[in-house]
ModelCIF file with pLDDT and N, C-alpha, C, O atoms, coordinates in Angstrom:
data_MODEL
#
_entry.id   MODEL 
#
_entity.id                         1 
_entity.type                       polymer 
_entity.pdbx_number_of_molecules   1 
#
_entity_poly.entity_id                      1 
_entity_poly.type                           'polypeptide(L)' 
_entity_poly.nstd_linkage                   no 
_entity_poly.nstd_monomer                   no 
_entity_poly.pdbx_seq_one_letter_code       
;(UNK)(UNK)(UNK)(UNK)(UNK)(UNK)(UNK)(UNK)(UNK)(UNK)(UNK)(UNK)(UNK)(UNK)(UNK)(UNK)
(UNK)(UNK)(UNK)(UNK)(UNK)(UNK)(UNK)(UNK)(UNK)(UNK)(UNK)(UNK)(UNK)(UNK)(UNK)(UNK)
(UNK)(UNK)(UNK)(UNK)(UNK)(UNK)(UNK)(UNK)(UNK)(UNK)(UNK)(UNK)(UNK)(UNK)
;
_entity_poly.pdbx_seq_one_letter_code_can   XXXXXXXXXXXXXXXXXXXXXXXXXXXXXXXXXXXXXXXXXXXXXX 
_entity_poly.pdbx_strand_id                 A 
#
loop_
_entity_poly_seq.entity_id 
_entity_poly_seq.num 
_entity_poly_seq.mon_id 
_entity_poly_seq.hetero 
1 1  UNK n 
1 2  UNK n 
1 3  UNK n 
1 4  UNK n 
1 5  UNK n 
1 6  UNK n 
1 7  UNK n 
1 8  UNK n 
1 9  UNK n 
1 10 UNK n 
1 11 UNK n 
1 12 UNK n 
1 13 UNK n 
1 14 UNK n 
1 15 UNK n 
1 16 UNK n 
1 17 UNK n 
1 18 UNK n 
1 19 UNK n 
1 20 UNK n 
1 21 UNK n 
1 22 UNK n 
1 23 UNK n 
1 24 UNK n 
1 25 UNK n 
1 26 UNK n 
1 27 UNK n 
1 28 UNK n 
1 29 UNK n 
1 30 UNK n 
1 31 UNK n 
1 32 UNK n 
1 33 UNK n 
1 34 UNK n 
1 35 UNK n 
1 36 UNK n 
1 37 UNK n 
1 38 UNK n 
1 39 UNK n 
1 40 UNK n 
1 41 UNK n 
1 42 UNK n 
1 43 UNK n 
1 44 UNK n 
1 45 UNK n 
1 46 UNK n 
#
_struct_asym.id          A 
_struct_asym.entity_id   1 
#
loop_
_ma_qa_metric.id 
_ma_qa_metric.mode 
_ma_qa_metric.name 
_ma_qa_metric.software_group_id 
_ma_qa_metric.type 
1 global pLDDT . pLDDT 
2 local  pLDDT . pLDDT 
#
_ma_qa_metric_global.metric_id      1 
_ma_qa_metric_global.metric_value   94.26 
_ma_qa_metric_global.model_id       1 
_ma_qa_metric_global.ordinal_id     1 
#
loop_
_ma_qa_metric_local.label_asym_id 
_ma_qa_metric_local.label_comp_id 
_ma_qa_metric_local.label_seq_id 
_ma_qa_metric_local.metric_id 
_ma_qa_metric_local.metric_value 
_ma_qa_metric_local.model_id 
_ma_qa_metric_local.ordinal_id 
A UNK 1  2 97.00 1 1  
A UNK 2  2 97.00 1 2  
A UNK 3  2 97.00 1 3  
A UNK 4  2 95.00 1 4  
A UNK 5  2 95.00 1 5  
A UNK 6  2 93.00 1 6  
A UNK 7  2 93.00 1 7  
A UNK 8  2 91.00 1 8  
A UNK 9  2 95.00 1 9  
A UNK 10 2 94.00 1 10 
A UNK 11 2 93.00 1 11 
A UNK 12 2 96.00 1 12 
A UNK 13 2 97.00 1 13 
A UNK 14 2 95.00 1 14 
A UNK 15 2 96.00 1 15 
A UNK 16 2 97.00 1 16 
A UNK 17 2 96.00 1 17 
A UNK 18 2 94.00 1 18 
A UNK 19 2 95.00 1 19 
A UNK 20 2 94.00 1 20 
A UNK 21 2 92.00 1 21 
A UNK 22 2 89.00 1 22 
A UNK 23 2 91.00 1 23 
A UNK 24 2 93.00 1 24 
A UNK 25 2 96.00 1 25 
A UNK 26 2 95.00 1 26 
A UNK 27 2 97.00 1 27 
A UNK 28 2 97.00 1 28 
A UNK 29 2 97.00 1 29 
A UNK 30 2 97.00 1 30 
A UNK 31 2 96.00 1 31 
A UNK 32 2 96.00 1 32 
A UNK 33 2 95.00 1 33 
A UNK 34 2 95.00 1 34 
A UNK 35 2 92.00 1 35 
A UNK 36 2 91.00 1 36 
A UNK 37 2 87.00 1 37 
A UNK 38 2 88.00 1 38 
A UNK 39 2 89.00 1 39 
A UNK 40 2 92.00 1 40 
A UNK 41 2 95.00 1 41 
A UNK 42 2 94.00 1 42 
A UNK 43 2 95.00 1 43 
A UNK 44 2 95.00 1 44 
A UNK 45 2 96.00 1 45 
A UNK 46 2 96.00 1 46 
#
loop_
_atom_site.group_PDB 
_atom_site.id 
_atom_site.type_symbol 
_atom_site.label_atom_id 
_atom_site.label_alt_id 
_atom_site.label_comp_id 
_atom_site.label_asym_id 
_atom_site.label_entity_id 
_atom_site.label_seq_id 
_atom_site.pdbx_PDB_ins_code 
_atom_site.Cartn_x 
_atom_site.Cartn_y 
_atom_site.Cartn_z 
_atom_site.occupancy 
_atom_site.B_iso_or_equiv 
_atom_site.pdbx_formal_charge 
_atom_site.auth_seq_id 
_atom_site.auth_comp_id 
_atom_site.auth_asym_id 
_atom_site.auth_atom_id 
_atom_site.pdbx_PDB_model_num 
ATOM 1   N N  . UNK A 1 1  ? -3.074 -1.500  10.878  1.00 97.00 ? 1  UNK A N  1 
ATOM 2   C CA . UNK A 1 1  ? -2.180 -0.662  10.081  1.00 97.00 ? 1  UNK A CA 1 
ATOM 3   C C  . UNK A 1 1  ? -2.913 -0.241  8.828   1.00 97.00 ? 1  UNK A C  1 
ATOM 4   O O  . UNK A 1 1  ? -3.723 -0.957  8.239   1.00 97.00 ? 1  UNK A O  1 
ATOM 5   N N  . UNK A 1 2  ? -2.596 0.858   8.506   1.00 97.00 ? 2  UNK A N  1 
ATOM 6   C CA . UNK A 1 2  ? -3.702 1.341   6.958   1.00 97.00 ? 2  UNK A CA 1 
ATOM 7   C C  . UNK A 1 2  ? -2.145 2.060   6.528   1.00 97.00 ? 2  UNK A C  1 
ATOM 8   O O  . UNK A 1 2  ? -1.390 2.801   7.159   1.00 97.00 ? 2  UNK A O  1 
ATOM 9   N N  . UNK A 1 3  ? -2.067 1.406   5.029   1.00 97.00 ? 3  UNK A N  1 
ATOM 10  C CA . UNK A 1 3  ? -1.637 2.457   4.338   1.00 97.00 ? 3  UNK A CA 1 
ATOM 11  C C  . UNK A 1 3  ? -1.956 3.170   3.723   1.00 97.00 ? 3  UNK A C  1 
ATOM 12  O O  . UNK A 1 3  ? -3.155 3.431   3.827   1.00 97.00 ? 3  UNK A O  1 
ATOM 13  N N  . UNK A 1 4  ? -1.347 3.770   2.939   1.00 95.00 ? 4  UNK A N  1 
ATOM 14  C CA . UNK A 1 4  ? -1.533 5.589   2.023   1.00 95.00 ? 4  UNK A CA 1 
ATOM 15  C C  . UNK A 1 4  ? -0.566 5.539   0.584   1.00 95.00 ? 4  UNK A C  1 
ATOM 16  O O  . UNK A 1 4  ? 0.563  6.017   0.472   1.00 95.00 ? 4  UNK A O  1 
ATOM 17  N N  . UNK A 1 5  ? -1.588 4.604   -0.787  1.00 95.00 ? 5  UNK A N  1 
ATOM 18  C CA . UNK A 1 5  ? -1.135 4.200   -1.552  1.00 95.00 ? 5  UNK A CA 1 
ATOM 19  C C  . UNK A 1 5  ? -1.809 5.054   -2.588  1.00 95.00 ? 5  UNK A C  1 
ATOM 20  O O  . UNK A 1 5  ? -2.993 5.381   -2.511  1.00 95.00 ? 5  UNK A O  1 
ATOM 21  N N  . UNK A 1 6  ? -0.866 5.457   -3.722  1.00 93.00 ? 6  UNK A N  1 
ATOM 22  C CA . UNK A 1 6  ? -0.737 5.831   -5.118  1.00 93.00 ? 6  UNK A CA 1 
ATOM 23  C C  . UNK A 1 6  ? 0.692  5.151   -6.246  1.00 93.00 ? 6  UNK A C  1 
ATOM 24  O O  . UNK A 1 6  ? 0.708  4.819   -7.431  1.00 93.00 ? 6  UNK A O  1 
ATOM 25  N N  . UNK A 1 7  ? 1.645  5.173   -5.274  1.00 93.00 ? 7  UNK A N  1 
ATOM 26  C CA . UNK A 1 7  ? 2.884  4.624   -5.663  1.00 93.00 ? 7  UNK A CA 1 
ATOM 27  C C  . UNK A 1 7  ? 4.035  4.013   -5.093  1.00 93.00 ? 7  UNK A C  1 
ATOM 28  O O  . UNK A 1 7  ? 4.103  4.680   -4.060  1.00 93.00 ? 7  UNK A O  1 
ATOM 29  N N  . UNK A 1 8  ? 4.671  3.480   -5.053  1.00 91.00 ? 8  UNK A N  1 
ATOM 30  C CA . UNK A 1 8  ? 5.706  3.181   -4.400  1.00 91.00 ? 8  UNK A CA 1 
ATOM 31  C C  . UNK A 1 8  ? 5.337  1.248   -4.352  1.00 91.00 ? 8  UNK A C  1 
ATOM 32  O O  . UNK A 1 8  ? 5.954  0.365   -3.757  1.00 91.00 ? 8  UNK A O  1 
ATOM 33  N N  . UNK A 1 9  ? 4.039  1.152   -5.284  1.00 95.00 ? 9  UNK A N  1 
ATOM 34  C CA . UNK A 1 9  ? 3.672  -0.200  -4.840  1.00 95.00 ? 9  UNK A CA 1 
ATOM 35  C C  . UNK A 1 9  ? 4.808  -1.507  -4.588  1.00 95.00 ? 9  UNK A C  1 
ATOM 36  O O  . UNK A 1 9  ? 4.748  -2.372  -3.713  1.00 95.00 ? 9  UNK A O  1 
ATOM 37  N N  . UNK A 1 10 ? 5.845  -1.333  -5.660  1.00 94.00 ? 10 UNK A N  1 
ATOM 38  C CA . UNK A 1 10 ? 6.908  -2.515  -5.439  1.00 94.00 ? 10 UNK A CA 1 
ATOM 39  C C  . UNK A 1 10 ? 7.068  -2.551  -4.464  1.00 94.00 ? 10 UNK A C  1 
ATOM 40  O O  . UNK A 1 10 ? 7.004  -3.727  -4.106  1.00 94.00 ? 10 UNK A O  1 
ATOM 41  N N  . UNK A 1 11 ? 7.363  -1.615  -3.307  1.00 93.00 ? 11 UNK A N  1 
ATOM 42  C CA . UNK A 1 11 ? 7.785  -1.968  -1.517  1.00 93.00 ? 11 UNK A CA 1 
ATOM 43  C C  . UNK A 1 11 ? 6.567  -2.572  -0.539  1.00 93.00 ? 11 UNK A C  1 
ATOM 44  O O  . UNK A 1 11 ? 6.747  -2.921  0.628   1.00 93.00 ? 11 UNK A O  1 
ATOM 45  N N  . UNK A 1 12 ? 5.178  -2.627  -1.314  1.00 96.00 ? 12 UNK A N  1 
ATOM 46  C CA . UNK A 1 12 ? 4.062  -3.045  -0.688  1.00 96.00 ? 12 UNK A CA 1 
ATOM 47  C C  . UNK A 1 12 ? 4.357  -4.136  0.255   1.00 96.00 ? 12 UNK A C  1 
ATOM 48  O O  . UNK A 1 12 ? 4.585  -4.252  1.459   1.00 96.00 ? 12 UNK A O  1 
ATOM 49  N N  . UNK A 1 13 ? 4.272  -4.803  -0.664  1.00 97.00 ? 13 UNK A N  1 
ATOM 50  C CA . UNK A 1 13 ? 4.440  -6.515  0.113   1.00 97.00 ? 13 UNK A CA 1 
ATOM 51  C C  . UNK A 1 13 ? 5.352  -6.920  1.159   1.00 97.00 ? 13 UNK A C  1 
ATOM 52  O O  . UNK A 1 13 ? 5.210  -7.588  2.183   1.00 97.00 ? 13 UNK A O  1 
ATOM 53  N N  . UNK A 1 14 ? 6.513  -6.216  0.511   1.00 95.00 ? 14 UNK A N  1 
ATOM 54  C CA . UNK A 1 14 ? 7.626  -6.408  1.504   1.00 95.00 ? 14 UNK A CA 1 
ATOM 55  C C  . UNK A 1 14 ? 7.460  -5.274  2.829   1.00 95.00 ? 14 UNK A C  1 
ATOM 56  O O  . UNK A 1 14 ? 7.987  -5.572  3.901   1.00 95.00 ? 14 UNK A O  1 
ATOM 57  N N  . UNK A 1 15 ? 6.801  -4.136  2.707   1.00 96.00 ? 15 UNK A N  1 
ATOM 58  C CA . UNK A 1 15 ? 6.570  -4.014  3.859   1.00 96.00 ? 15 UNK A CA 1 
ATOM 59  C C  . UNK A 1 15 ? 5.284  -4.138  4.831   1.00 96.00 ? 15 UNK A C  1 
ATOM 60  O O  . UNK A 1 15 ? 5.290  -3.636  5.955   1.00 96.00 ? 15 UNK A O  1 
ATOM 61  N N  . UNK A 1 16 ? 4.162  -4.859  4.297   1.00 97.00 ? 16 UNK A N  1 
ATOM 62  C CA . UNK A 1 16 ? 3.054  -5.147  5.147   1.00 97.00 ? 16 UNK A CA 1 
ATOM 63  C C  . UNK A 1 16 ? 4.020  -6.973  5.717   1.00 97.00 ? 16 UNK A C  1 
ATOM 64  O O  . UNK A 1 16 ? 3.975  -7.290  6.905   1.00 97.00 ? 16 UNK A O  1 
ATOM 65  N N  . UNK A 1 17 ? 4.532  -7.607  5.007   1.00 96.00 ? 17 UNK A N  1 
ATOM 66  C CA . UNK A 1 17 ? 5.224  -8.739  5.782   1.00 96.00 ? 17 UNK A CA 1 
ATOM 67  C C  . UNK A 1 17 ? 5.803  -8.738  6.753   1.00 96.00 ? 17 UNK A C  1 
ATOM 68  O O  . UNK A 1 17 ? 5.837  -9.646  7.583   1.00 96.00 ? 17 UNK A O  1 
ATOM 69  N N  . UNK A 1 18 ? 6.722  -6.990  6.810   1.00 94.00 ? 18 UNK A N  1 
ATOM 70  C CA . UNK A 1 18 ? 7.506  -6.734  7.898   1.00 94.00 ? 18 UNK A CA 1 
ATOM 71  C C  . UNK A 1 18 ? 6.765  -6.186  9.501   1.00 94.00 ? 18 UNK A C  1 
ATOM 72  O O  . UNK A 1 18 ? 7.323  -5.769  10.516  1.00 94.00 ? 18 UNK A O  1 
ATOM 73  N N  . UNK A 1 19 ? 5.075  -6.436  9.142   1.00 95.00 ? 19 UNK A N  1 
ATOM 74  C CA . UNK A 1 19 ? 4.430  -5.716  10.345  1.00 95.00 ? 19 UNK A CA 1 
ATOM 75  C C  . UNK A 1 19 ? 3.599  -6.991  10.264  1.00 95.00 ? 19 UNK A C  1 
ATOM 76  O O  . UNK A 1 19 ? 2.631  -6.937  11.022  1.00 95.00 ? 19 UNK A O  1 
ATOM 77  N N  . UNK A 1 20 ? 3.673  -7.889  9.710   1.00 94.00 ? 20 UNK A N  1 
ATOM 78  C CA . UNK A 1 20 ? 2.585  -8.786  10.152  1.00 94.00 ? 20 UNK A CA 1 
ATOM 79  C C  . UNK A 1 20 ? 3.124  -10.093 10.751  1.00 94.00 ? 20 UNK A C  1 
ATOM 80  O O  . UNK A 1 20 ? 2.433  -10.796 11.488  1.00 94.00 ? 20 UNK A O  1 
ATOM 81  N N  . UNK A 1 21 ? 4.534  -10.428 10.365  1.00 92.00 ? 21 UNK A N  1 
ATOM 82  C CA . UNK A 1 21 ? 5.466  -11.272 10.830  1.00 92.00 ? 21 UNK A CA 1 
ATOM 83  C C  . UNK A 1 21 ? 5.367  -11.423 12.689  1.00 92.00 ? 21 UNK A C  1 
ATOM 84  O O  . UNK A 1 21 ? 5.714  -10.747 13.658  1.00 92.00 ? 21 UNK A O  1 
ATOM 85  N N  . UNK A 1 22 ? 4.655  -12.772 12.429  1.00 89.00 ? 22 UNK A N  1 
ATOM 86  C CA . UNK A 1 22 ? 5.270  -12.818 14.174  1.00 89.00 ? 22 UNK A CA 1 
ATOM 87  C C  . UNK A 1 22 ? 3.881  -12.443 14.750  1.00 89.00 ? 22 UNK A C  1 
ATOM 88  O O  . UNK A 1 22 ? 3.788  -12.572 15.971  1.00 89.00 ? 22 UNK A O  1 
ATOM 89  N N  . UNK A 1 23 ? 2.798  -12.006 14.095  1.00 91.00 ? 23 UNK A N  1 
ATOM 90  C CA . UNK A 1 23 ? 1.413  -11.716 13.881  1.00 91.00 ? 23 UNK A CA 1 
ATOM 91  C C  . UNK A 1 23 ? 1.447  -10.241 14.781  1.00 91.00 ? 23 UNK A C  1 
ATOM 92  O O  . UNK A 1 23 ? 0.397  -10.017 15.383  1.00 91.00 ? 23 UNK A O  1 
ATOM 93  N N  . UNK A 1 24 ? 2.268  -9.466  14.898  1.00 93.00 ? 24 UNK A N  1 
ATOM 94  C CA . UNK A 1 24 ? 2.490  -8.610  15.906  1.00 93.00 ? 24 UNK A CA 1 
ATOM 95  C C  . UNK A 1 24 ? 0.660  -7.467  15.349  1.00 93.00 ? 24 UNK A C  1 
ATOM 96  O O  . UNK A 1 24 ? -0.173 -7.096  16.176  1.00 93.00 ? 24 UNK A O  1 
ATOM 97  N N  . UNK A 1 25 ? 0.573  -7.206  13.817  1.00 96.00 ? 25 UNK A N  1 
ATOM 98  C CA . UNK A 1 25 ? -0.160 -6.645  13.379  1.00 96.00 ? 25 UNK A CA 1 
ATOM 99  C C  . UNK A 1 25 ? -1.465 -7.550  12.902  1.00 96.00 ? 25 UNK A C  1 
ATOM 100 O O  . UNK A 1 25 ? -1.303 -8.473  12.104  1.00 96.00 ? 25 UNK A O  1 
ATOM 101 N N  . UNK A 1 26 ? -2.629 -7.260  13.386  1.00 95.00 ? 26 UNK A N  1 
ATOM 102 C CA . UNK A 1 26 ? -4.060 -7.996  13.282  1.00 95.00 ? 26 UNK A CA 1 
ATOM 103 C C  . UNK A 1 26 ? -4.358 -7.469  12.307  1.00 95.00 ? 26 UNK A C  1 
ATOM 104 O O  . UNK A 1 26 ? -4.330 -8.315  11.414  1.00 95.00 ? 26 UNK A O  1 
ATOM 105 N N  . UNK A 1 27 ? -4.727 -6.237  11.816  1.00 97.00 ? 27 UNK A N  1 
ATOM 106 C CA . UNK A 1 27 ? -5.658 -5.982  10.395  1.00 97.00 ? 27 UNK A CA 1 
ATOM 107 C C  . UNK A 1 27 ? -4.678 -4.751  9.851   1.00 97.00 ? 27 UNK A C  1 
ATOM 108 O O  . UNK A 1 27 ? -4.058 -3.840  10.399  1.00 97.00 ? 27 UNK A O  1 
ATOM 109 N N  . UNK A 1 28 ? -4.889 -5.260  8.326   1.00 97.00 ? 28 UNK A N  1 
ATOM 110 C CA . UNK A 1 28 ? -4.481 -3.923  7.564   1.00 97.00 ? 28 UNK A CA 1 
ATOM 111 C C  . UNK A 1 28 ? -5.155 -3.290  6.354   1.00 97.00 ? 28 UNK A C  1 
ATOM 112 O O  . UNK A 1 28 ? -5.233 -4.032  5.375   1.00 97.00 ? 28 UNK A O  1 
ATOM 113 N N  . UNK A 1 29 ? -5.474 -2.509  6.275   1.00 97.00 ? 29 UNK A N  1 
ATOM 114 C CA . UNK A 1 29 ? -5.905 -2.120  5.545   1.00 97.00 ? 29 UNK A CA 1 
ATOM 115 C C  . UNK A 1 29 ? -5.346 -0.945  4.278   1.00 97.00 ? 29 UNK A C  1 
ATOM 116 O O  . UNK A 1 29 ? -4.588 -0.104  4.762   1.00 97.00 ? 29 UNK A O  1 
ATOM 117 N N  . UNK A 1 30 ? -5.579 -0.790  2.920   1.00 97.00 ? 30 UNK A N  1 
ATOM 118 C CA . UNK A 1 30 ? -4.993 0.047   2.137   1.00 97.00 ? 30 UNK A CA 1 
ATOM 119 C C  . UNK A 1 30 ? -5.791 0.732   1.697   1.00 97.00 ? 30 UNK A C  1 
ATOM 120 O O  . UNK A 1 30 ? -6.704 0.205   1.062   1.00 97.00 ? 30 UNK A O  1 
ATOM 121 N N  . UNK A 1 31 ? -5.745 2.684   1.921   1.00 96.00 ? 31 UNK A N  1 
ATOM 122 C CA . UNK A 1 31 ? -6.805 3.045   0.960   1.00 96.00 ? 31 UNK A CA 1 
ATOM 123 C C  . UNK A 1 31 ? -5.612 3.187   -0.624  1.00 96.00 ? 31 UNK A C  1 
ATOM 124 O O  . UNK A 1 31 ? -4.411 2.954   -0.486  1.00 96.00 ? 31 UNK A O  1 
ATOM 125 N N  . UNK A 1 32 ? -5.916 3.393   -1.332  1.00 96.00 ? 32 UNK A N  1 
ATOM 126 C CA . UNK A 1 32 ? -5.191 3.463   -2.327  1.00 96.00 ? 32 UNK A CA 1 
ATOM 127 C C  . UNK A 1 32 ? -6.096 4.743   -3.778  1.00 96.00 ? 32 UNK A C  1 
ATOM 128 O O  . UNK A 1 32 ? -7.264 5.096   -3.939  1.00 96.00 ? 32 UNK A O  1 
ATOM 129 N N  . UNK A 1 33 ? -5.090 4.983   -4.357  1.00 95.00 ? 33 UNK A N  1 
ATOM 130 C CA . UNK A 1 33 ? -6.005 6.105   -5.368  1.00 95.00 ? 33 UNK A CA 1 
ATOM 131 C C  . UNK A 1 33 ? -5.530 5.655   -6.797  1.00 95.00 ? 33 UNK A C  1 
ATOM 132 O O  . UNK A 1 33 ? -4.342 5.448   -7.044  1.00 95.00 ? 33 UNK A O  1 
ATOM 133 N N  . UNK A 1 34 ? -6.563 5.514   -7.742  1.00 95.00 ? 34 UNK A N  1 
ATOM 134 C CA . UNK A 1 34 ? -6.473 5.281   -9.348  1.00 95.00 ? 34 UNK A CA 1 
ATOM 135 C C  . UNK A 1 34 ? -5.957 6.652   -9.476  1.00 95.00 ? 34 UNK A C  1 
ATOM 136 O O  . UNK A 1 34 ? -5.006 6.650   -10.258 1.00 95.00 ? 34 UNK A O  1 
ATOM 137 N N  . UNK A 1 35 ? -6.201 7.756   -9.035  1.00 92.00 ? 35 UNK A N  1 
ATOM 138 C CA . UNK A 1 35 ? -5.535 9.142   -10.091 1.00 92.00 ? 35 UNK A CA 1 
ATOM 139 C C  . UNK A 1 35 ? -5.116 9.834   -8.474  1.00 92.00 ? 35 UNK A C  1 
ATOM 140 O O  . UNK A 1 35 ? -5.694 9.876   -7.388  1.00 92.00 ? 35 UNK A O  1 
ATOM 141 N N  . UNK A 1 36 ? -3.733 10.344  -9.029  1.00 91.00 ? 36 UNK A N  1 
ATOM 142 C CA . UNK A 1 36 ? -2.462 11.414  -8.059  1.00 91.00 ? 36 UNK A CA 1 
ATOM 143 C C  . UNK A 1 36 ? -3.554 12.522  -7.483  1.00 91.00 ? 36 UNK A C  1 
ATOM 144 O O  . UNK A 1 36 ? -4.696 12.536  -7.940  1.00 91.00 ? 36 UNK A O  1 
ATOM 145 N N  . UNK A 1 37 ? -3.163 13.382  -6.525  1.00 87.00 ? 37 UNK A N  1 
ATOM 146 C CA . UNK A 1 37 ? -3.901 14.203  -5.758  1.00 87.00 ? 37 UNK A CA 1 
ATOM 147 C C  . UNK A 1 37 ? -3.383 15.345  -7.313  1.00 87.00 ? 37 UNK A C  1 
ATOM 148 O O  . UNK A 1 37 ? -3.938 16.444  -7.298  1.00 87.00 ? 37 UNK A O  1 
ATOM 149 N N  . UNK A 1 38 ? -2.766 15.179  -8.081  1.00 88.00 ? 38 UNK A N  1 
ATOM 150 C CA . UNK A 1 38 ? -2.165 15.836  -9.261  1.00 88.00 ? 38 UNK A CA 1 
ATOM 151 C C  . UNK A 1 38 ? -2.742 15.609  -10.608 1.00 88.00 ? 38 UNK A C  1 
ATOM 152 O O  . UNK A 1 38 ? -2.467 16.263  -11.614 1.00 88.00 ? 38 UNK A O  1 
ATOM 153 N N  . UNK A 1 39 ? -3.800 14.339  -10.501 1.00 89.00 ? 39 UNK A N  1 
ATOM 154 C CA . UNK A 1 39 ? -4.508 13.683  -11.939 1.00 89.00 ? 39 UNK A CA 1 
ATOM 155 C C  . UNK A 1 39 ? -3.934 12.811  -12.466 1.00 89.00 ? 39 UNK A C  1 
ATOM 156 O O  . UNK A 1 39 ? -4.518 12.253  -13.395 1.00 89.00 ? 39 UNK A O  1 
ATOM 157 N N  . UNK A 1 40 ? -2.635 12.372  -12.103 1.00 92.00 ? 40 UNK A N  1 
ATOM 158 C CA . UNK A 1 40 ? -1.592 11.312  -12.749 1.00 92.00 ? 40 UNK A CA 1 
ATOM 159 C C  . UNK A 1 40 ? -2.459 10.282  -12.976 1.00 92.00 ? 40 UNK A C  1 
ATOM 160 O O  . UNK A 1 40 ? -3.447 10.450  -12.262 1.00 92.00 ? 40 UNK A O  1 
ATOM 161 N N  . UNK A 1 41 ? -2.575 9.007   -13.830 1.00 95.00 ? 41 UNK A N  1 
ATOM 162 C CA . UNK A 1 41 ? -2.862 8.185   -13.775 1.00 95.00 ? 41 UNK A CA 1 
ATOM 163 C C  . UNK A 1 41 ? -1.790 6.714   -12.775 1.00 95.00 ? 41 UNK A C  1 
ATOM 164 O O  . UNK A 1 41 ? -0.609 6.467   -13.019 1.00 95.00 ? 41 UNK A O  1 
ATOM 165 N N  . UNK A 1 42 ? -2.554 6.065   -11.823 1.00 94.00 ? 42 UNK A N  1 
ATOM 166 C CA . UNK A 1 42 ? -1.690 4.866   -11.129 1.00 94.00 ? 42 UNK A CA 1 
ATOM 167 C C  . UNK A 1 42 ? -0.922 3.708   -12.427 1.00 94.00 ? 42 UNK A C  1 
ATOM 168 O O  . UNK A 1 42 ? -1.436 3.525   -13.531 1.00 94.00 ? 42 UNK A O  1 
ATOM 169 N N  . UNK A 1 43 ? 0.207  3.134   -12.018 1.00 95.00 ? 43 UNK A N  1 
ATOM 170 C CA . UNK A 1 43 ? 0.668  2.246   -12.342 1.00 95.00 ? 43 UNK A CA 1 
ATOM 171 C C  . UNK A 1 43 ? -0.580 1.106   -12.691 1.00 95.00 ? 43 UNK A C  1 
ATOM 172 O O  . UNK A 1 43 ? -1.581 0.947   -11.993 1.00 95.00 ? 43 UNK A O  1 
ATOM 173 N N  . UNK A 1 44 ? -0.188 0.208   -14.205 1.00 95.00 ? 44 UNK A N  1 
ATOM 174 C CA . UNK A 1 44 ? -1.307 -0.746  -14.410 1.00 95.00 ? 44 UNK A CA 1 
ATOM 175 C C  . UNK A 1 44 ? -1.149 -2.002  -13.569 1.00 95.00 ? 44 UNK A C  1 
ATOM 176 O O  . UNK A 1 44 ? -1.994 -2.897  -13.597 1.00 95.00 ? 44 UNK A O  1 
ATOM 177 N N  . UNK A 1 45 ? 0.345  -2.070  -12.550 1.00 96.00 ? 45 UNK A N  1 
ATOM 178 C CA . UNK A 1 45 ? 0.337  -2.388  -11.602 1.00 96.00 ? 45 UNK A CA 1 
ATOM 179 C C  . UNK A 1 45 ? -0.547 -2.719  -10.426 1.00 96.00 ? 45 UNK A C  1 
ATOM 180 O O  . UNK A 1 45 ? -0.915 -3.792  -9.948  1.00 96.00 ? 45 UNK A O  1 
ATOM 181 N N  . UNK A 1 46 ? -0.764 -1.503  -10.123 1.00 96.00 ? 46 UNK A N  1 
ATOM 182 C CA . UNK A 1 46 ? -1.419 -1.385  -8.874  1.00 96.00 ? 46 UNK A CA 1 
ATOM 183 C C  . UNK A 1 46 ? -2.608 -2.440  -8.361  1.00 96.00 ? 46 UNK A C  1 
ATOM 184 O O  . UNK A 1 46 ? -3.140 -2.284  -7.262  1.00 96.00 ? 46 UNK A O  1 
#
C-alpha cells in the first residue's frame, strides 16, 4: 500500500492499522511532500 501524503496526517495511523490488521497488507509505504503542489508549507506535525 503507498500513500499520497501532504495533509490529512491525523487519519494516518488510524488508517494504515485498518490495512495492516490481520496482516492482510505486507509493505507500506508513504511518499509524502514538505511543500503543497501550491507552495503551502506541511504541518510541523508531519
Amino acid at each position: 500500500a503507498t500513500y499520497n501524503v501532504f495533509d490529512g496526517e491525523e487519519l494516518l495511523e488510524a488508517s494504515i492499522k485498518s490495512i495492516r490488521k490481520g496482516g492482510v497488507v505486507d509493505f507500506v509505504c508513504v511518499v509524502y511532500q514538505r511543500i503543497s503542489n501550491f507552495g503551502t508549507k506541511c504541518s510541523a506535525r508531519l
